[in-house]
Protein backbone atom coordinates (compact mmCIF):
# COMPACT_ATOMS: atom_id res chain seq x y z
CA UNK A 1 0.00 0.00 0.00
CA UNK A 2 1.62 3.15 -1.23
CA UNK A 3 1.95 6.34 1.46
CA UNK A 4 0.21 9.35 0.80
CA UNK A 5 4.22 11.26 0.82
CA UNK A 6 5.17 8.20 -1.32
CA UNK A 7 6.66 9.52 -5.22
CA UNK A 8 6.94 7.90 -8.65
CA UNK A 9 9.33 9.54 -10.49
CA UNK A 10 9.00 8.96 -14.49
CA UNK A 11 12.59 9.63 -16.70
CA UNK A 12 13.35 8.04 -20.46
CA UNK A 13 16.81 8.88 -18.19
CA UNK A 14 19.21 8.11 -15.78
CA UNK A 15 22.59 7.71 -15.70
CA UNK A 16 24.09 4.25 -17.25
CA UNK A 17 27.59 2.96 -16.84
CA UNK A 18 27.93 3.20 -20.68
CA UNK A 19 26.25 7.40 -20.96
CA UNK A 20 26.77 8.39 -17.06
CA UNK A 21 25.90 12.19 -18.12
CA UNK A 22 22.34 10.63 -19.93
CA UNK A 23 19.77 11.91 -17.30
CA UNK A 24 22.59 13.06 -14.46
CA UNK A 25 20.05 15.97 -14.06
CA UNK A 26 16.71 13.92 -12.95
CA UNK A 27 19.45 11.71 -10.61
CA UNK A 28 20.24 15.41 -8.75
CA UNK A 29 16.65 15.70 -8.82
CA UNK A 30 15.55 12.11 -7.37
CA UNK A 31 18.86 13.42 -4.70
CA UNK A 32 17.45 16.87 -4.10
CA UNK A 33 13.81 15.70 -3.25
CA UNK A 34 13.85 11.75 -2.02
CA UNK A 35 14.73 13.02 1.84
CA UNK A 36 11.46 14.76 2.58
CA UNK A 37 8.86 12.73 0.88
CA UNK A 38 8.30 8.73 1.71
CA UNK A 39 9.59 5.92 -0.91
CA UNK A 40 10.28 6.81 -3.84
CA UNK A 41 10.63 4.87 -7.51
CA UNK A 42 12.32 5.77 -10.08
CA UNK A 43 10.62 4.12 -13.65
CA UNK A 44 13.75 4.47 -16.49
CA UNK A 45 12.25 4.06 -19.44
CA UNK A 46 15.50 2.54 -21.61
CA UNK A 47 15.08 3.41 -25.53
CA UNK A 48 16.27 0.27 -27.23
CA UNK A 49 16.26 0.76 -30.61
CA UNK A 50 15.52 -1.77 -32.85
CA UNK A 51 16.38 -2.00 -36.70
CA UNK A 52 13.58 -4.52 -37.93
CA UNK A 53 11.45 -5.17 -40.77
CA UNK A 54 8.04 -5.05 -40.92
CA UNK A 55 7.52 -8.50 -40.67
CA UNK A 56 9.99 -9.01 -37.76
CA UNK A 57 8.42 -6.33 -35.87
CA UNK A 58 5.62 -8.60 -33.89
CA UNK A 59 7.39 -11.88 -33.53
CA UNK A 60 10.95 -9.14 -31.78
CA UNK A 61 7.76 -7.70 -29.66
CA UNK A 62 6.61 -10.89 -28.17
CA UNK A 63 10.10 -11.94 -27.44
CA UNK A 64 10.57 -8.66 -25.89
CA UNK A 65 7.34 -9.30 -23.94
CA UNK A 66 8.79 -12.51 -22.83
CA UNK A 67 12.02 -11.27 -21.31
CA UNK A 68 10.93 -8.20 -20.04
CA UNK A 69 10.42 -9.89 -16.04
CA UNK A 70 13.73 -11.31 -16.70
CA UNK A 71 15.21 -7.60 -16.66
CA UNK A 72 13.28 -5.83 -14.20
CA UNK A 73 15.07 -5.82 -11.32
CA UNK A 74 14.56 -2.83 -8.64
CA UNK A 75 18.31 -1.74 -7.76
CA UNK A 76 19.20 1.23 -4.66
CA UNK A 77 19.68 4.28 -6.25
CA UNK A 78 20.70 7.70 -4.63
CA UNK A 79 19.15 8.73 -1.51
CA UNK A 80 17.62 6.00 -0.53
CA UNK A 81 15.19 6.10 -3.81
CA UNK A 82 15.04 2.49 -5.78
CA UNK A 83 15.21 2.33 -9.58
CA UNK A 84 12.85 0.05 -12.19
CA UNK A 85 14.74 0.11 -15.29
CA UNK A 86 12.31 -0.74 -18.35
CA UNK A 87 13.76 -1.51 -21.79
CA UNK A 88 11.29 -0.25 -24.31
CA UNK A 89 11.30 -1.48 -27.42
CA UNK A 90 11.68 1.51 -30.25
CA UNK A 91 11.28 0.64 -33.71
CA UNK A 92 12.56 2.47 -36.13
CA UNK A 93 11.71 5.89 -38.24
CA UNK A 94 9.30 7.06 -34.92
CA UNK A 95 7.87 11.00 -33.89
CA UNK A 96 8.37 12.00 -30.36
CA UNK A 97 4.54 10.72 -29.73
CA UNK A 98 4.96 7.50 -31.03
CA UNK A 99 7.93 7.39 -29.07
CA UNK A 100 6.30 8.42 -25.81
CA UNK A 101 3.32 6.20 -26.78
CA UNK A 102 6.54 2.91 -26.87
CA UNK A 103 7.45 4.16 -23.45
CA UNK A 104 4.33 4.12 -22.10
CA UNK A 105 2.97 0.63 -23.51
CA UNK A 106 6.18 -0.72 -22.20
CA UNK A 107 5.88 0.49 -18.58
CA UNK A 108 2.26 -0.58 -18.32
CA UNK A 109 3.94 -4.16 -19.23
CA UNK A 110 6.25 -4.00 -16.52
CA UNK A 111 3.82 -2.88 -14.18
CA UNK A 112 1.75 -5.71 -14.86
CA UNK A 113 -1.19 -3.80 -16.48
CA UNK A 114 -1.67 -2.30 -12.85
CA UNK A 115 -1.26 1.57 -12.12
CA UNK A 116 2.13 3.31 -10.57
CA UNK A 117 1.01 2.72 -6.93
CA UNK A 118 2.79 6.41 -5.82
CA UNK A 119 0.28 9.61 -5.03
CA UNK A 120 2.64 11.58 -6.78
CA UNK A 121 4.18 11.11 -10.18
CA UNK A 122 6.62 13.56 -11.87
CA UNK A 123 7.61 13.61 -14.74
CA UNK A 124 11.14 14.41 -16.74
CA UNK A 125 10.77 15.67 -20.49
CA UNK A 126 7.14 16.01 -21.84
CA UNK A 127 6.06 13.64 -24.16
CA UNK A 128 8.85 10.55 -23.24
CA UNK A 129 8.04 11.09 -19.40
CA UNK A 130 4.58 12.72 -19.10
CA UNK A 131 2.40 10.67 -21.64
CA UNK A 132 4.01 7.53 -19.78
CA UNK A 133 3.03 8.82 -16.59
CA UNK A 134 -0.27 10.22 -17.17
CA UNK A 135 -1.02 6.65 -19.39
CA UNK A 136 -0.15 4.88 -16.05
CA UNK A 137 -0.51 6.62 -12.64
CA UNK A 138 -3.70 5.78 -10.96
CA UNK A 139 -7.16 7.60 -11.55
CA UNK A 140 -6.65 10.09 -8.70
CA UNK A 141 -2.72 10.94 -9.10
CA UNK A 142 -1.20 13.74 -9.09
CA UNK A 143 1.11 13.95 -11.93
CA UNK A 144 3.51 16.60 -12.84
CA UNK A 145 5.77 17.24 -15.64
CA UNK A 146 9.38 18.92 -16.05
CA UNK A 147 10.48 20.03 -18.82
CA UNK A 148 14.22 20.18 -19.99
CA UNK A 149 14.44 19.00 -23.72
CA UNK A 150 16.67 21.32 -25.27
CA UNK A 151 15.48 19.80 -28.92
CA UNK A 152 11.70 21.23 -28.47
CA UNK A 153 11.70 22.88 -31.46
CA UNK A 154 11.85 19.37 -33.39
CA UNK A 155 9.49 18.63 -30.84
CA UNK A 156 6.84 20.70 -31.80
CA UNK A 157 6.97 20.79 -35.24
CA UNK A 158 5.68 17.69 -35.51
CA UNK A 159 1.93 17.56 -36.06
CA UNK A 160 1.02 14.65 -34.34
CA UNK A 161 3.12 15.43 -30.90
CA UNK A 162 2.61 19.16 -31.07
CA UNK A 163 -1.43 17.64 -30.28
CA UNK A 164 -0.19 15.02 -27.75
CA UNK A 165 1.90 17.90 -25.95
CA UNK A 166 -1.12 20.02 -25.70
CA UNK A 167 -2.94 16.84 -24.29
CA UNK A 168 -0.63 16.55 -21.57
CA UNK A 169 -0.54 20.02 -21.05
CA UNK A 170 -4.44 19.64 -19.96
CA UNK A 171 -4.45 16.75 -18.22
CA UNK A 172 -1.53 16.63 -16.01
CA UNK A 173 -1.98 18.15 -12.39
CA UNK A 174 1.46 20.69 -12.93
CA UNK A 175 4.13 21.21 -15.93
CA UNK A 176 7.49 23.13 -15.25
CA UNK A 177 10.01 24.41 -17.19
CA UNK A 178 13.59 24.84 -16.09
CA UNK A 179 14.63 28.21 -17.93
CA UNK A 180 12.37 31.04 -19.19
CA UNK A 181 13.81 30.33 -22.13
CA UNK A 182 11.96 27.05 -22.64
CA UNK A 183 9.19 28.41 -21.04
CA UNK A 184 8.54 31.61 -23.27
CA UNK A 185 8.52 28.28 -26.07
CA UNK A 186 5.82 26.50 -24.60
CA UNK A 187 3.67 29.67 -24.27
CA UNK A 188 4.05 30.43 -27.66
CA UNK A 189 3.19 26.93 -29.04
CA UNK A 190 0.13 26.51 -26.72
CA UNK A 191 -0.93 30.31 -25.36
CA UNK A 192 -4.29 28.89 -23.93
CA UNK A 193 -2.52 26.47 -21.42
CA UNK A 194 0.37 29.13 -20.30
CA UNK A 195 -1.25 29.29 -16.99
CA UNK A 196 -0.07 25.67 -16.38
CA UNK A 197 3.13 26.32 -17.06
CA UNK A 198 5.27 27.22 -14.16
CA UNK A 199 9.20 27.90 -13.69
CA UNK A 200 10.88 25.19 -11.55
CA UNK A 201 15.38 24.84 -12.31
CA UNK A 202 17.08 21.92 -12.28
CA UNK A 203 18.59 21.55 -8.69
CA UNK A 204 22.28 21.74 -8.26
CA UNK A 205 24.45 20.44 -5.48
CA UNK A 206 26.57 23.32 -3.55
CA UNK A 207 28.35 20.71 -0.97
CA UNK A 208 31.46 20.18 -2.50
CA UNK A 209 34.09 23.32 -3.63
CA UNK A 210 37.43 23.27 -4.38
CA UNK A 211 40.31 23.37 -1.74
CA UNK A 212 42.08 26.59 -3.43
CA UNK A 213 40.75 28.94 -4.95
CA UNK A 214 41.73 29.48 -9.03
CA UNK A 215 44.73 31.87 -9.07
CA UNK A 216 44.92 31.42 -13.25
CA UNK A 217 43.34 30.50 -16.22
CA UNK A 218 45.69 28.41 -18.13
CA UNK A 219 43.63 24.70 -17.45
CA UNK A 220 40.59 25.06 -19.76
CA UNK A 221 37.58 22.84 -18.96
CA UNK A 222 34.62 21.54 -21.55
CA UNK A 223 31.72 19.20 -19.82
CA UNK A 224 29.05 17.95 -22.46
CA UNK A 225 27.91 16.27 -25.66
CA UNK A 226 30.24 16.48 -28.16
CA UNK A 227 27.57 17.70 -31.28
CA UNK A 228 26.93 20.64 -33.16
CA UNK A 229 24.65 22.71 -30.98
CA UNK A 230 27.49 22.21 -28.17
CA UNK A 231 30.11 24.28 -30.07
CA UNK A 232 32.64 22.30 -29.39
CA UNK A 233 34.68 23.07 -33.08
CA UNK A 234 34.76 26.49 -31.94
CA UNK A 235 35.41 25.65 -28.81
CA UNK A 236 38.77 23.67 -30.29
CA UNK A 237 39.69 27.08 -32.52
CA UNK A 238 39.31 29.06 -30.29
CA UNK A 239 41.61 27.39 -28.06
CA UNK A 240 44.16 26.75 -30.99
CA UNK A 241 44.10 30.59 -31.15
CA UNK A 242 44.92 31.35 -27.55
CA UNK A 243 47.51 28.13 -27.13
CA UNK A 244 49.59 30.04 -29.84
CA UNK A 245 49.74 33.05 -28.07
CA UNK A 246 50.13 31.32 -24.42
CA UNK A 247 51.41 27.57 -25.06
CA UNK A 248 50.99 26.75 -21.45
CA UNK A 249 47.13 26.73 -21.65
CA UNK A 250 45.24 23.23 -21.80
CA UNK A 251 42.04 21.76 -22.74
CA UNK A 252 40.50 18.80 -21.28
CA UNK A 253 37.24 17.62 -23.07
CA UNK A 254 35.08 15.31 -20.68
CA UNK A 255 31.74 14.09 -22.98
CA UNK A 256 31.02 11.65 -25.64
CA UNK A 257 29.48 12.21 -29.17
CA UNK A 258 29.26 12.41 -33.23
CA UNK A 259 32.09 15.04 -33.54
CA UNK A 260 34.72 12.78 -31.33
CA UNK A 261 36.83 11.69 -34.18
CA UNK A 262 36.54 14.73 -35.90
CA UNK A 263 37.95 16.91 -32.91
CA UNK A 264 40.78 14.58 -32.41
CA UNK A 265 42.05 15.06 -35.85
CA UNK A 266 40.96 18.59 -35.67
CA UNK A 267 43.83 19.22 -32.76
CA UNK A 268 46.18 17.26 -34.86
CA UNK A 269 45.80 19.39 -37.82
CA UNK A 270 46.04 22.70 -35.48
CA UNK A 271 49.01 21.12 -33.78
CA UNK A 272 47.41 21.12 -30.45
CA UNK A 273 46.88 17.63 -29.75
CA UNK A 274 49.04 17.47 -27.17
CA UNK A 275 47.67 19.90 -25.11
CA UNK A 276 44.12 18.88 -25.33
CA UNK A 277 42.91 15.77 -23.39
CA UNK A 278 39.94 14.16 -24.71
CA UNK A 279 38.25 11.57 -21.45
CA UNK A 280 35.03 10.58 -23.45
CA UNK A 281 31.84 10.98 -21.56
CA UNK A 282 33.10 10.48 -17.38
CA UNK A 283 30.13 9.89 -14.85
CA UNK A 284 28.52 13.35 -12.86
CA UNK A 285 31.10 13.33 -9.39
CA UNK A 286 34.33 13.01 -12.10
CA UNK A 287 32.77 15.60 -13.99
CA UNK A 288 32.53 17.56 -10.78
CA UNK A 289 36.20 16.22 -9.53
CA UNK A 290 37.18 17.86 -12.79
CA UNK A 291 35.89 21.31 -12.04
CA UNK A 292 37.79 21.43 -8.77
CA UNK A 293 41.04 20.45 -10.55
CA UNK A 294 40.64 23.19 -13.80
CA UNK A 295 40.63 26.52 -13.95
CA UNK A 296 38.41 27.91 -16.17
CA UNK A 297 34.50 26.14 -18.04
CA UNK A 298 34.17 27.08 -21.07
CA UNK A 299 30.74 26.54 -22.64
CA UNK A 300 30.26 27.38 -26.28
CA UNK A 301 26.94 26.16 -27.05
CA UNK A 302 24.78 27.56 -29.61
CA UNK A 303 21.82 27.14 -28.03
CA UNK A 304 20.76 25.96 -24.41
CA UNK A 305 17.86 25.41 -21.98
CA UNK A 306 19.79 25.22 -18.95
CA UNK A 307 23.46 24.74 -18.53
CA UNK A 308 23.72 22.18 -15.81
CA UNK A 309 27.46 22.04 -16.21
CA UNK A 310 27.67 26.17 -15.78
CA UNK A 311 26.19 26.21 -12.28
CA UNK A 312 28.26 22.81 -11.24
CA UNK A 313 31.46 25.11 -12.22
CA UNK A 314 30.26 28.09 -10.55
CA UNK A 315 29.66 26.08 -7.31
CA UNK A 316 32.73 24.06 -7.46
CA UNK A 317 34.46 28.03 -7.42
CA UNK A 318 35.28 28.13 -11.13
CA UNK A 319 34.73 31.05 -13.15
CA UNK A 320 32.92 30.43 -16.44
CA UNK A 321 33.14 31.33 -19.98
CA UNK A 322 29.85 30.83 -21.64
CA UNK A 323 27.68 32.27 -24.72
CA UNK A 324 24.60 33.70 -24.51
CA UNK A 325 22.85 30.93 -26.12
CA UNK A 326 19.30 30.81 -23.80
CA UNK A 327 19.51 29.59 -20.51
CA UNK A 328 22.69 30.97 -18.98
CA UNK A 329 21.37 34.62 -19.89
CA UNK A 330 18.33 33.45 -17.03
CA UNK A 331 20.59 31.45 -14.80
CA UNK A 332 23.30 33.93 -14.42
CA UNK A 333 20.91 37.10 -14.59
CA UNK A 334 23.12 39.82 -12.03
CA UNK A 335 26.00 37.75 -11.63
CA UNK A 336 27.66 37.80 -14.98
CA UNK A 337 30.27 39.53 -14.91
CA UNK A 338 31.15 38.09 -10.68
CA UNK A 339 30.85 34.47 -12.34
CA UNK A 340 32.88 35.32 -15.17
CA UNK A 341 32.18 36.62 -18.96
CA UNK A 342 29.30 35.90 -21.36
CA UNK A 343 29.95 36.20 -24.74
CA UNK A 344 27.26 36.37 -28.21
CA UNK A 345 27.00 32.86 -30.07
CA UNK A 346 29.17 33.36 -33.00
CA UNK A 347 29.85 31.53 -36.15
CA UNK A 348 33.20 31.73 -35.42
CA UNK A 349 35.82 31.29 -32.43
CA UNK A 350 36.41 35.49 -31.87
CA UNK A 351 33.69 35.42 -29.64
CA UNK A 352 34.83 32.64 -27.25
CA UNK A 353 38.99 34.56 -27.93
CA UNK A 354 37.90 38.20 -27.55
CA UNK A 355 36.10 36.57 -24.56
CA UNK A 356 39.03 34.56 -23.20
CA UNK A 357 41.12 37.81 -23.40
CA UNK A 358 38.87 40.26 -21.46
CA UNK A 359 38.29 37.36 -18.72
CA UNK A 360 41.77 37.24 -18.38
CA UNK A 361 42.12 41.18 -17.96
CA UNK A 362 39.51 41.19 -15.39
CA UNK A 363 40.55 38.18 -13.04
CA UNK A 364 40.25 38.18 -10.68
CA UNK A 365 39.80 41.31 -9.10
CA UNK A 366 36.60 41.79 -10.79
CA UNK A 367 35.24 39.24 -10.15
CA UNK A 368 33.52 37.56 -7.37
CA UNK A 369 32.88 34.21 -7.21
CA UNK A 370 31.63 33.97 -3.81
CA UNK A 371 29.09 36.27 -4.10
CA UNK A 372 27.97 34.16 -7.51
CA UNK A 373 28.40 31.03 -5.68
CA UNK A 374 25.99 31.77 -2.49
CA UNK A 375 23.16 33.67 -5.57
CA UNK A 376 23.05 30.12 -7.14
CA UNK A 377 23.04 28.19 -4.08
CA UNK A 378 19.58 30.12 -3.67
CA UNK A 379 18.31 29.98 -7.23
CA UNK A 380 19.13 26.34 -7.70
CA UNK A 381 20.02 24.68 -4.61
CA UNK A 382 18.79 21.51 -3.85
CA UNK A 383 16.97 22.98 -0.59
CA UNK A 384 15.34 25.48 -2.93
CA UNK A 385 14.15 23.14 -5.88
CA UNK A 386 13.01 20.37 -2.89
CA UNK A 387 10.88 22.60 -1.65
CA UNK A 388 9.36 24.38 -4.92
CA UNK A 389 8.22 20.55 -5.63
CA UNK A 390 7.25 20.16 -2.00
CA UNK A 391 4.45 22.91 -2.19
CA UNK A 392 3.08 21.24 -5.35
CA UNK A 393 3.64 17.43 -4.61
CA UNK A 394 1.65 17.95 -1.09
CA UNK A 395 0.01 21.59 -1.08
CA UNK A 396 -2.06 20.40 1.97
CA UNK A 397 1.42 21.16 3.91
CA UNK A 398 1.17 24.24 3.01
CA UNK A 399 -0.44 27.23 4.73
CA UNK A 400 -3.64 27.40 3.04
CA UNK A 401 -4.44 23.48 2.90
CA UNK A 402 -6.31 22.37 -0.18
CA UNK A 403 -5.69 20.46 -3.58
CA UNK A 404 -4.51 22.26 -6.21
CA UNK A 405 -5.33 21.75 -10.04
């Protein structure tokens, strides 16, 4: 018999051995929230995608169907939560609705046809976590959505899940978005429903910082994906650029992704290969390790929800170097210049070099990372995002009493 403080939490991720940055964010989220609220399950819904034909598609789904008890196993997971992976089976050449609508028949198999037993089900990413959990809680659930998708746009330009995300919209109990930036999105694709949608960040951890302070900027950090929208070429020239003119500076890359190969060779052919250390995707407490042990984050993406990795530096006591590309212009809003130095997205590495070389003529004595450090902790603390869910998940805790929605 589920408690009424008891919490489902929904997530096509979480953090696997083989893509430990896949979902790190609903992890710090699970960590953030899981000590003031009862049990709590985590349901991974695990895309496995499947190259079939036609005719193989039925007789791979029973098998599938077969096997599935065989892999559900409930595991610990952080703070005290417990974790239900559930492989879905995702054939190929799918929209994001007949995606979600994969997820959601697959959970309802590993749940045995019965409903998520929890009170309270949230939600990570619209249509891949909130169809599944609206398709499955119980009847008198509350169920809430966060939204952090930084591919939307191919989201909603798809006919048949632009009218499943407006669905959701209506039915679920609460929907959040982590930036105002995604947010102003949302209300523009549905302006009806905007009164549903509600600003809740990601939660970041503030415990750990670095045991001395950065007295340089000479060891160059990049935490991500390793694509297109991340910047990461210009990232590489830009560094190229500065290297020549200071050969002491380095440039570890911690992610995975399409452009590996081609920024390996990349550094070869700009003769800095030797200065730039490429670690493939590292899980989230190396990635934070990392920022304690570099000098400088340097995020060059081209566009951006949030920034998870920009906050991590900032509270680790790393200044940043970041374009405005979305989120960070929300997430940083009055502590810009005291974290470090925005630059604009640029087709081009000047930005992230004309950047580099006015951070370095202001550090450090204009900036202060303190001050940026404790404004964080407050915007996107765990404290602080726990209890924005809090006053949702259970608003008969709050003064005032009374269900909401």
């Amino acid at each position: 018999m589920a408690g009424d403080r008891d919490v489902a939490i929904v997530s096509p991720w979480y953090p696997l051995p083989q893509t430990p940055f896949a979902g790190a964010f609903v992890q710090a989220m699970v960590e953030a929230t899981a000590p003031g609220v009862g049990e709590v399950t985590v349901y991974h819904t695990d895309a496995w995608p499947a190259k079939l034909k036609p005719e193989e598609a039925a007789a791979a789904a029973e098998a599938h169907r077969r096997l599935l008890p065989v892999a559900l196993r409930r595991t610990p997971t952080v703070a005290g939560a417990e974790l239900l992976r559930v492989p879905v089976l995702i054939p190929p050449k799918c929209s994001y609705a007949e995606l979600a609508r994969h997820h959601a028949s697959w959970l309802r198999e590993a749940l045995g046809g019965e409903p998520i037993p929890a009170p309270v089900v949230h939600a990570h990413v619209g249509l891949r976590g909130g169809w599944p959990a609206l398709e499955n809680a119980r009847p008198d659930a509350r169920v809430f959505v966060t939204e952090h998708a930084s591919y939307i746009d191919r989201v909603l330009d798809q006919p048949d899940s632009l009218e499943m995300y407006g669905e959701i919209l209506e039915r679920c109990t609460g929907f959040f978005a982590v930036t105002e930036a995604l947010r102003d999105k949302l209300v523009a694709a549905f302006p009806s429903l905007a009164h549903k949608i509600e600003l809740i960040s990601n939660p970041i951890s503030f415990e750990e910082r670095r045991p001395e302070p950065v007295t340089e900027l000479r060891r160059w950090l990049y935490v991500g994906t390793l694509i297109e929208r991340k910047g990461v070429g210009w990232l590489l020239e830009a560094f190229a650029k500065c290297h020549a003119e200071d050969p002491k500076l380095t440039l570890t890359i911690a992610g995975s992704g399409t452009l590996a190969d081609e920024l390996a060779r990349r550094a070869g052919e700009l003769q800095v290969d030797q200065a730039v250390t490429m670690l493939g995707a590292v899980p989230p407490d190396e990635a934070t390790r990392l920022m304690r042990e570099h000098d400088l984050l340097v995020h060059p993406a081209r566009w951006e929800t949030f920034g998870v990795s920009i906050i991590e530096a900032v509270a680790a006591g790393m200044p940043v170097l970041v374009t405005r590309c979305g989120g960070p212009e929300h997430t940083l809003a009055g502590i810009e210049d005291a974290a470090g130095q925005m630059v604009d997205v640029e087709e081009s590495a000047d930005s992230l070099v004309e950047g580099y070389h006015r951070l370095r003529e202001r550090f450090p004595q204009d900036l202060d990372l303190e001050r940026a450090r404790r404004t964080l902790d407050d915007r996107f603390g765990y404290r602080t995002v726990a209890e924005a869910h809090y006053e949702h998940w259970f608003p008969k805790d709050t003064a005032g009493g009374g269900d909401e929605g």
